[in-house]
Structure formats: C-alpha cells, structure tokens
Protein backbone atom coordinates (compact mmCIF):
# COMPACT_ATOMS: atom_id res chain seq x y z
CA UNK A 1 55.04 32.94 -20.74
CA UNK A 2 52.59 33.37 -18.51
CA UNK A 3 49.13 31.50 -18.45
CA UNK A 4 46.15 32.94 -16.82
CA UNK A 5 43.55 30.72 -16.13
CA UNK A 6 39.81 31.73 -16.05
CA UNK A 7 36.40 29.81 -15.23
CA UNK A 8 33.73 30.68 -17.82
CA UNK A 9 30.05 29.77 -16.80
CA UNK A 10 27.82 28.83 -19.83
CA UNK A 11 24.25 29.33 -19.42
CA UNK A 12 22.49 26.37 -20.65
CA UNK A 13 20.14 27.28 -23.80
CA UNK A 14 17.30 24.85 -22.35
CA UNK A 15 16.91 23.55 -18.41
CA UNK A 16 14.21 20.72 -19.39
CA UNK A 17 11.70 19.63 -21.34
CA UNK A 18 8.85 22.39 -22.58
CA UNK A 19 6.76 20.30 -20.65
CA UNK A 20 8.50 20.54 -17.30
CA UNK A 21 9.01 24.01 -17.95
CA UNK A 22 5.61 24.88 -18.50
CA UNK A 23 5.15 23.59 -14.54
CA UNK A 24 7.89 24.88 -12.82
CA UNK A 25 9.49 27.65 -14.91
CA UNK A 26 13.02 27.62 -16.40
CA UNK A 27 15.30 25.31 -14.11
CA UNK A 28 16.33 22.40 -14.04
CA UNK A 29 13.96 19.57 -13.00
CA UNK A 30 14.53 16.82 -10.48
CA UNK A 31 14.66 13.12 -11.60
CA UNK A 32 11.27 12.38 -9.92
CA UNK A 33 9.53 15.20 -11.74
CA UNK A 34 11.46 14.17 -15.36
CA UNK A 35 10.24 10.56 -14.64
CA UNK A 36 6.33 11.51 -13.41
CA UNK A 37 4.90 14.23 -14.61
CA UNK A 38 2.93 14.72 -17.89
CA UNK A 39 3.95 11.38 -19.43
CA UNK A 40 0.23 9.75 -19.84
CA UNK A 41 -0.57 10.54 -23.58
CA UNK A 42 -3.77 12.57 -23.79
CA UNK A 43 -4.64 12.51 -27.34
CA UNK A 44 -3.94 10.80 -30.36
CA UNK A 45 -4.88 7.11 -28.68
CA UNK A 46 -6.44 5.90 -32.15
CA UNK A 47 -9.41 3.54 -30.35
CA UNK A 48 -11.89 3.25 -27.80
CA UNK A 49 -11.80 0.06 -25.31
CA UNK A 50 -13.88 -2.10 -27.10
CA UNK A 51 -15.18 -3.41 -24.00
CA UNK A 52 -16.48 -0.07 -23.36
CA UNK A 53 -16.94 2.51 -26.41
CA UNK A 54 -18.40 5.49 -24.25
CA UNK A 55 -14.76 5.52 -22.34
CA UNK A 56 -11.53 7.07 -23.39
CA UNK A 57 -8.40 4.87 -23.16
CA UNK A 58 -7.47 7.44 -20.31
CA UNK A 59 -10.28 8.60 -18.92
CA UNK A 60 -10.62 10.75 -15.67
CA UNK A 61 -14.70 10.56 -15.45
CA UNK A 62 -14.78 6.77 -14.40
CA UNK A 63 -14.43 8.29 -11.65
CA UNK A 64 -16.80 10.37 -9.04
CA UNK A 65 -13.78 12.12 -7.67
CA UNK A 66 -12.54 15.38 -9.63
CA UNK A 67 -9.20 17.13 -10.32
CA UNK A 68 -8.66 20.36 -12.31
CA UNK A 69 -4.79 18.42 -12.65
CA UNK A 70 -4.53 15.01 -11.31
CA UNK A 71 -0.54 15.71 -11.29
CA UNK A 72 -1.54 17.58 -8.33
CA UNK A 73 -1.63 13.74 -6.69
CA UNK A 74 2.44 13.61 -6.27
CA UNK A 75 4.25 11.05 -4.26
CA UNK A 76 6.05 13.17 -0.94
CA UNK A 77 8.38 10.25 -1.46
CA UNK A 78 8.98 11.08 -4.73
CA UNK A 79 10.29 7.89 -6.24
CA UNK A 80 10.43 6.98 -9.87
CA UNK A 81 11.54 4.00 -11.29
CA UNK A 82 14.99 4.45 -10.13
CA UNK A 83 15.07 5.47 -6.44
CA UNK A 84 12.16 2.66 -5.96
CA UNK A 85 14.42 0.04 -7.16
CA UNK A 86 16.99 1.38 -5.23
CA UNK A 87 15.52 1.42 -2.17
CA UNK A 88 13.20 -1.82 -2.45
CA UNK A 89 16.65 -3.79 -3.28
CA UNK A 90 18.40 -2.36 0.03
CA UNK A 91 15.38 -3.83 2.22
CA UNK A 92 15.24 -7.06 0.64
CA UNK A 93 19.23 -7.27 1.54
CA UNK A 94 17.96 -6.13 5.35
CA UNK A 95 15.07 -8.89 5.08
CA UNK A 96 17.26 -11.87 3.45
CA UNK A 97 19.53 -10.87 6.57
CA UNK A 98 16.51 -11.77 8.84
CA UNK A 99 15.08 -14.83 7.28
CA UNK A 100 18.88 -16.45 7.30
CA UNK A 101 19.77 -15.06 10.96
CA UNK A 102 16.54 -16.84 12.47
CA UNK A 103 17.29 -19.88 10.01
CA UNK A 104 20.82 -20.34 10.97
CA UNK A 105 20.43 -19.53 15.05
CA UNK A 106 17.22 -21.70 15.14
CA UNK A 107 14.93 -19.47 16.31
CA UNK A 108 11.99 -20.83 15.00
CA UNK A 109 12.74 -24.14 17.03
CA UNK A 110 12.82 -21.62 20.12
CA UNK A 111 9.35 -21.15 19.70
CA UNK A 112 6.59 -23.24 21.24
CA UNK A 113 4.34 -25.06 19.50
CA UNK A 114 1.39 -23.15 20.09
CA UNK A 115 3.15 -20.29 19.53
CA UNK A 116 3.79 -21.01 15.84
CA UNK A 117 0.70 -22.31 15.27
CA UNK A 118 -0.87 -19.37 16.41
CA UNK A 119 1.73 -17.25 13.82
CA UNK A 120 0.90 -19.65 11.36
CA UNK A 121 -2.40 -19.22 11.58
CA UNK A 122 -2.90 -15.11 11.97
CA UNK A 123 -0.22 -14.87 8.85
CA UNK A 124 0.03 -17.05 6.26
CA UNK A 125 -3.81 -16.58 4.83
CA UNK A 126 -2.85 -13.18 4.68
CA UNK A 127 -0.98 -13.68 1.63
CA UNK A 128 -4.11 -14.26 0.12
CA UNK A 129 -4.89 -10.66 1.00
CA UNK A 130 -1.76 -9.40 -0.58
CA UNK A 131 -2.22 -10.94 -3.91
CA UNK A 132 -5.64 -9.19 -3.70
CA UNK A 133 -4.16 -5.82 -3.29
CA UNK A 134 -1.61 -6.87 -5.55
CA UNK A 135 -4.70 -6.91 -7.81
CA UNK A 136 -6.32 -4.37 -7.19
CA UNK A 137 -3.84 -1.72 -7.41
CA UNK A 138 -2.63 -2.69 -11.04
CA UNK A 139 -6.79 -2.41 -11.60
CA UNK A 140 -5.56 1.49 -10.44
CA UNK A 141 -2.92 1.31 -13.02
CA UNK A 142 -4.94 0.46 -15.99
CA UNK A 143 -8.07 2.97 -15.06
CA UNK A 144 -6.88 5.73 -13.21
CA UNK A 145 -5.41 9.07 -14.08
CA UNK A 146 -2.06 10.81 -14.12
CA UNK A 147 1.51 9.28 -14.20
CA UNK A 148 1.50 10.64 -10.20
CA UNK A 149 -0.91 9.11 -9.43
CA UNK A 150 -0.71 5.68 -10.78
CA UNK A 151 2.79 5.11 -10.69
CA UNK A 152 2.87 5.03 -6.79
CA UNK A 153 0.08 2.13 -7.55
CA UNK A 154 1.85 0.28 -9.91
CA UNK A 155 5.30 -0.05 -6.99
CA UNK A 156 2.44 -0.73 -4.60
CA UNK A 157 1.20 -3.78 -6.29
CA UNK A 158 4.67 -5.18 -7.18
CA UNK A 159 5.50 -5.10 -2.98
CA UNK A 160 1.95 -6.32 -2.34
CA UNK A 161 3.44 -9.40 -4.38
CA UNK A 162 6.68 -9.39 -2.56
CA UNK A 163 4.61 -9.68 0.75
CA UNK A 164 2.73 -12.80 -0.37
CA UNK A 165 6.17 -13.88 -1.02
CA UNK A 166 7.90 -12.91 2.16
CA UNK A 167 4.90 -14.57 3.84
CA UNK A 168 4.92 -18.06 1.82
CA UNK A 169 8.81 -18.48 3.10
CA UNK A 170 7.39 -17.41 6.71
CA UNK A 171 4.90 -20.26 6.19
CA UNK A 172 7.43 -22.80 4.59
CA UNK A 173 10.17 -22.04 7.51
CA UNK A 174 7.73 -22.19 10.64
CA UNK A 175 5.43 -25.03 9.23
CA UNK A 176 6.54 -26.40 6.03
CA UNK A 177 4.40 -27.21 3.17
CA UNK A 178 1.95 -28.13 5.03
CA UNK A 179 1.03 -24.38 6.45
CA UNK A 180 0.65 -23.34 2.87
CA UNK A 181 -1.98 -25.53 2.65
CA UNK A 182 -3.91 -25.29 5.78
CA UNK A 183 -3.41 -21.42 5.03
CA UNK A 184 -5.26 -21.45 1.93
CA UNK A 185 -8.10 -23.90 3.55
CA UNK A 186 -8.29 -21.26 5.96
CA UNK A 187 -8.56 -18.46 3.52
CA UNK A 188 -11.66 -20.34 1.56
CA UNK A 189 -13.24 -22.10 4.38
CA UNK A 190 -12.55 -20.75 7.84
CA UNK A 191 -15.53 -18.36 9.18
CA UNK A 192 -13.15 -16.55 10.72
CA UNK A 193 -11.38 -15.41 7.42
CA UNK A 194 -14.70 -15.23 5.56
CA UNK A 195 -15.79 -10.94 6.06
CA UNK A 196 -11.98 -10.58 4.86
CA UNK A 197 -12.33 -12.77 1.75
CA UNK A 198 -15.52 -11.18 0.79
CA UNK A 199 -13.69 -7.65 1.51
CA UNK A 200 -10.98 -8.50 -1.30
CA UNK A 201 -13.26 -10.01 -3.42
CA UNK A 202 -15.46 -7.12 -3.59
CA UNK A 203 -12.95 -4.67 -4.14
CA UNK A 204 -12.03 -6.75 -7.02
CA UNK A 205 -15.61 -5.75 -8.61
CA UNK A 206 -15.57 -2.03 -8.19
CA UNK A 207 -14.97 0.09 -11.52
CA UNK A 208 -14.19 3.37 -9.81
CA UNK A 209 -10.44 3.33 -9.87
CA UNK A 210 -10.04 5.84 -7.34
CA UNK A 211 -12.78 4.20 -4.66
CA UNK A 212 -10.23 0.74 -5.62
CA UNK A 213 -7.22 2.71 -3.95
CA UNK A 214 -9.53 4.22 -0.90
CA UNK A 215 -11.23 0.86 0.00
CA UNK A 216 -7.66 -1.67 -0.91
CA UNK A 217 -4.62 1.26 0.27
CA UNK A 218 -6.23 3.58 2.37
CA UNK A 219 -8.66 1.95 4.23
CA UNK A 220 -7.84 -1.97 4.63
CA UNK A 221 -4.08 -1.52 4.58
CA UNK A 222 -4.53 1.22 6.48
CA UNK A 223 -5.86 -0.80 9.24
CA UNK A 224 -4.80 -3.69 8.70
CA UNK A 225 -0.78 -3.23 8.92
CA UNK A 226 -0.60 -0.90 11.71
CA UNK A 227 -2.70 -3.80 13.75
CA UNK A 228 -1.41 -7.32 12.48
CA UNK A 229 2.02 -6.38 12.21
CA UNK A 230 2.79 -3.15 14.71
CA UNK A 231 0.67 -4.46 17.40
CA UNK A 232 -0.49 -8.48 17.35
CA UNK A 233 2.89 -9.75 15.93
CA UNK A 234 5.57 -6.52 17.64
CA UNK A 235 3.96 -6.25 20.44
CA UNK A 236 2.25 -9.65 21.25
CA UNK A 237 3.26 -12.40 19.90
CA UNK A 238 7.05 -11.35 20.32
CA UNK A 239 6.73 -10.64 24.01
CA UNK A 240 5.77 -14.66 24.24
CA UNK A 241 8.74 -15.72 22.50
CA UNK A 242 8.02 -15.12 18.70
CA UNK A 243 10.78 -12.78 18.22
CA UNK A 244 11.54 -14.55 14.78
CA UNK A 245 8.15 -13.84 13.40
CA UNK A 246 8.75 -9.90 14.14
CA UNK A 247 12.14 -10.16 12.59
CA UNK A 248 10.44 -11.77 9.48
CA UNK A 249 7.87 -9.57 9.29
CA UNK A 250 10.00 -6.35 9.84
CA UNK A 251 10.10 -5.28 6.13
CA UNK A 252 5.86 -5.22 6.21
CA UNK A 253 5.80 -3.02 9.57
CA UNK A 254 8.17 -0.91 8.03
CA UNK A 255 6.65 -1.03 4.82
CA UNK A 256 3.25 -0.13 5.85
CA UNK A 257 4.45 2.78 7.66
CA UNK A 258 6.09 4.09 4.50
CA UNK A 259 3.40 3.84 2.26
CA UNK A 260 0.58 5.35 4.71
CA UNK A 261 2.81 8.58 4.25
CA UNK A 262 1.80 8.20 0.44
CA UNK A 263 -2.20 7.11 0.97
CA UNK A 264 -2.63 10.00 3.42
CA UNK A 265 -1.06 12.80 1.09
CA UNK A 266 -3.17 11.93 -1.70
CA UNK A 267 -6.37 11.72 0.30
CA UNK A 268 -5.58 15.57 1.64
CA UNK A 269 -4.85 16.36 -1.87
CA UNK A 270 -7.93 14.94 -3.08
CA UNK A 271 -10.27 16.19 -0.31
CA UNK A 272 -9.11 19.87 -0.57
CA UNK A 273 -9.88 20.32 -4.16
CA UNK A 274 -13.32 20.45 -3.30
CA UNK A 275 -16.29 19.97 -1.01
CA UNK A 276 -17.53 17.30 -3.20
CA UNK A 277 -14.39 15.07 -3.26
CA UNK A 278 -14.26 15.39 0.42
CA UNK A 279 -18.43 14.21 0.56
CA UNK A 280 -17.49 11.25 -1.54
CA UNK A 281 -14.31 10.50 0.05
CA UNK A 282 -15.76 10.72 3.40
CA UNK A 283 -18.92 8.25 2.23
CA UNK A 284 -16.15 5.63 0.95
CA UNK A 285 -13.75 5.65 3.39
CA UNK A 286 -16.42 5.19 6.50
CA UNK A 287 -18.43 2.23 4.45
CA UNK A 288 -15.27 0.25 3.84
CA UNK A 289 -13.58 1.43 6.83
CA UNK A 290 -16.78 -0.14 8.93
CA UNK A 291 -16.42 -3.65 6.36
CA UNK A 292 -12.97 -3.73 7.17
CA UNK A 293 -13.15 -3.27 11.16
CA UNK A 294 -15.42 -6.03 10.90
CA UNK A 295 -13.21 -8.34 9.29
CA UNK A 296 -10.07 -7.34 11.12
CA UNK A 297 -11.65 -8.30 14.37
CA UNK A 298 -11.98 -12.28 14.03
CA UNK A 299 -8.09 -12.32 13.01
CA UNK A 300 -6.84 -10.06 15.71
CA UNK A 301 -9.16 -12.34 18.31
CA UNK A 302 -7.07 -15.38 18.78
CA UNK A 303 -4.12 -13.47 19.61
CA UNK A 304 -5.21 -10.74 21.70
CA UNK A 305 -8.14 -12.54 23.05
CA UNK A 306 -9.16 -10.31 25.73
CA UNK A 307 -7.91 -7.43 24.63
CA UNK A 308 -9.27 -7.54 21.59
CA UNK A 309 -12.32 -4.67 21.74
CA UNK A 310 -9.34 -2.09 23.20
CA UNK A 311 -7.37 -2.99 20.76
CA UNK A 312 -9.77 -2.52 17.60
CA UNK A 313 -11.23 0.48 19.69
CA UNK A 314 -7.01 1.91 19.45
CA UNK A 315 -6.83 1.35 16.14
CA UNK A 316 -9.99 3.00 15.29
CA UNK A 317 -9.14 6.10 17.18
CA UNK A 318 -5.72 6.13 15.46
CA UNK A 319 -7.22 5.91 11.50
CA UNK A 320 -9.36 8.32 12.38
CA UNK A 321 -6.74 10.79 13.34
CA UNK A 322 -4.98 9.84 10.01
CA UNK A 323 -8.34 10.86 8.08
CA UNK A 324 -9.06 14.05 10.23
CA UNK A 325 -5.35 15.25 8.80
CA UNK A 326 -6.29 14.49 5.97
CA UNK A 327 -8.84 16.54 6.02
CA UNK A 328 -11.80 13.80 5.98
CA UNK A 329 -14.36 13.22 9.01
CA UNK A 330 -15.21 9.73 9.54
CA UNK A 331 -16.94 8.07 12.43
CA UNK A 332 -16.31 4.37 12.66
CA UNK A 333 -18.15 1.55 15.30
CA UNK A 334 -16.65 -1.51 16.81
C-alpha cells in the first residue's frame, strides 16, 4: 500500500504577547525584546515612597530629561538576563586564564620593583571607584525609567563589582595584603586621589537618575577606561615590562570598550528626541566631563609624566568625537 507523505504548515494562532505585538506587529519576538520591553508595571503600585509622597514608585519626571517612550532607550547589544550571563561567564573563563598564566610563569616576579609599585599604585584605589559606580548605577535601577533602560544599568553595576574584584586579586598577587591597604590610604588620604573621591562621592548625592548614568557611565567611565587601561597600562606600563598587569587588566579594556557602545547609543537616543534633552545633556556632560578631566590628570601623571598634557589633550579630543556622534556638542579644557 502505498504511503504518501506530506508536510503541513500550521499557522500559529498567536506570535507573542499582546504587548509585543502591539510594538512590532504579528511575529514572533526575539528573546531580548520578550525579556525587555514593557515589563515595568505602570499602574496598580498600591503606595507612594514614603520617603517622598509627591513621587510615583516609577516615576519618569525625577528627571529633566524627556521621552514620549523610554523603551526607545534599547541596548544595540541587546542582552537580557540570559545572553549577559552567557557572555560575562565566557570572559571570566578568558580572565581566570590570565590571572593563573602570569601566576604560574611568574610574571609578576619579572617585573621591577618600581614597576609594580607604580601598577600598584595607579590601580588598586581604583577599586574604590568601581564600587562607586557599582553604586551608582543600581541608584539608576531603583529611579529610572523603562526595563531598557535600566536593565543595561543593573549588568553594569554587577561588572562594576566584578572590577573591584578583579582589581583586589591584582593588588593581592603584585603586593599582597599590604597593597590593599596602602590602596585604600591612598583613596582617603592621598591629594592626588582626592578630585576623584569627591567625583564619586558627589555622584552618590544626585537625585536625577538619568544625570547619575551621564556623570558615573558616560562621562567618568567614559574617560577614564579608554585612558587608565587602553593607554597608561597597554601602552605604557607594558612596554616597560608590565605585560602581566595588561594581561590582568584585559577583561576591563575590553569591557570598557563594550559598554561605551551602550552609553553612546542611549545618549543619541536621548539627544534626538528633542532640543531640550540635547541642552541638558550637553550642560551635564561638559560640567562633569571638565570635574572628571581634572581628576583623571593627577592619576595618569606618575605614569606618563611628561606626556601627560598630550595625553589628556588625546583623550579629550577622542570623547568629544564620541559626543559629537552622539549628537551632543561639548567643549572640554585641560
């Protein structure tokens, strides 16, 4: 008997959720969009902060920037919960290679003394800085608005932490416990370190959440990364012999890169909703971007010592070329 053997396609009554498909239409939605968008409740929240009456538990007006749809703010990375964990656990495998190929080959004891005193001291306070931004950004997560929007923030603050991490073994391997201490004398006492403290610190006190992500992710980081760990430790210090710090410190150049992708997407976003945005973002971003170059410049001294003023001048030219993309014009002084 003979069998004939046909392939029947059944349309699916329903692609997604009525959300979703009240965004983008009848298909089927991507695991990013299923696991982002529209999942902040909006009504029904039963109280007011009692700390603050006037406010909404969600509420997009403690802010002076303004979205018709703050899900306009997506991640070009698009990661969810997922994909992040995914990825995240795939560079710590990468950076756990590092730490034990300089820890079984010796390279630290490769390294002169000055040399790792001079890594020592340009890296370990920094960890400080981390758990500030660490901080800051979950201060994003419990003020700002949209899922898009804040759940970049909340993966940003958990790798903040894993920095201050990554750099307390950096400390423990090239100085022992000791560095962890001198490192946090630094961070409260050293003049040097001061503009930088008072930077994090002050950050800590803003209430706009979306001035906490310019002045912490956009503008210190922004700075910051590309010129501690692209240029002082990849470029400098390794050319003397530190090749183990850059190995260490590869997930944070990497890292920074990465996330600048993010920062710089939602500051075009933001800026080309309106004139106004762009007017604020432009008055934020050039008063913490001028704080920030002058608390960069002390750290980046002692390793680049006469190069210093080109260098700062470099990385000037280059963040303002990121904000110019962006769609913001800002005119920072060194």
């Amino acid at each position: 008997m003979p069998i004939e053997l046909r392939t029947i396609t059944i349309e699916p009554l329903r692609n997604n959720y009525d959300h979703l498909e009240k965004r983008f239409g009848h298909k089927p939605a991507s695991r990013y969009q299923e696991a982002s968008y529209d999942i902040q409740p909006v009504e029904n929240l039963h109280y007011r902060p009692t700390w603050d009456p006037d406010q909404t538990l969600y509420d997009p007006t403690l802010s002076r920037i303004r979205m018709r749809d703050w899900y306009d703010l997506k991640d070009p990375r698009q990661l969810y919960y997922g994909s992040y964990t995914q990825a995240r656990a795939r560079q710590q495998d990468t950076e756990e290679a590092n730490f034990e190929f300089v820890e079984s080959n010796g390279l630290v004891m490769l390294m002169t003394d000055a040399l790792r005193q001079q890594a020592l001291d340009l890296l370990v306070p920094l960890r400080h800085v981390a758990w500030g931004a660490d901080q800051n950004n979950m201060m994003v997560c419990g003020y700002g608005y949209g899922t898009t929007f804040k759940q970049p923030c909340v993966f940003y603050a958990l790798d903040q932490l894993g920095i201050a991490q990554y750099l307390s073994r950096l400390g423990l391997l090239l100085g022992g416990q000791d560095a962890l201490v001198a490192g946090k004398q630094a961070w409260m006492e050293a003049p040097a370190w001061q503009d930088m403290r008072r930077y994090v610190e002050d950050v800590m006190a803003v209430r706009d959440p979306v001035e906490v992500f310019v002045a912490q992710d956009v503008v210190l980081d922004g700075l910051l990364y590309p010129l501690v760990y692209e240029r002082l430790v990849d470029d400098l210090l390794a050319v003397q012999g530190g090749t183990a710090v850059s190995m260490l410190t590869q997930f944070m150049t990497r890292w920074g890169a990465e996330t600048r992708r993010w920062s710089d997407s939602v500051v075009k976003t933001m800026a080309a909703e309106s004139a106004e945005n762009r007017a604020v973002l432009e008055e934020w971003i050039t008063q913490w971007g001028q704080r920030a170059v002058a608390a960069l410049a002390p750290l980046a001294r002692p390793v680049a010592v006469d190069t210093t003023d080109a260098l700062m001048t470099e990385q000037i030219a280059a963040f303002a070329g990121r904000a110019a993309k962006a769609g913001v014009t800002i005119k920072l002084e060194h």
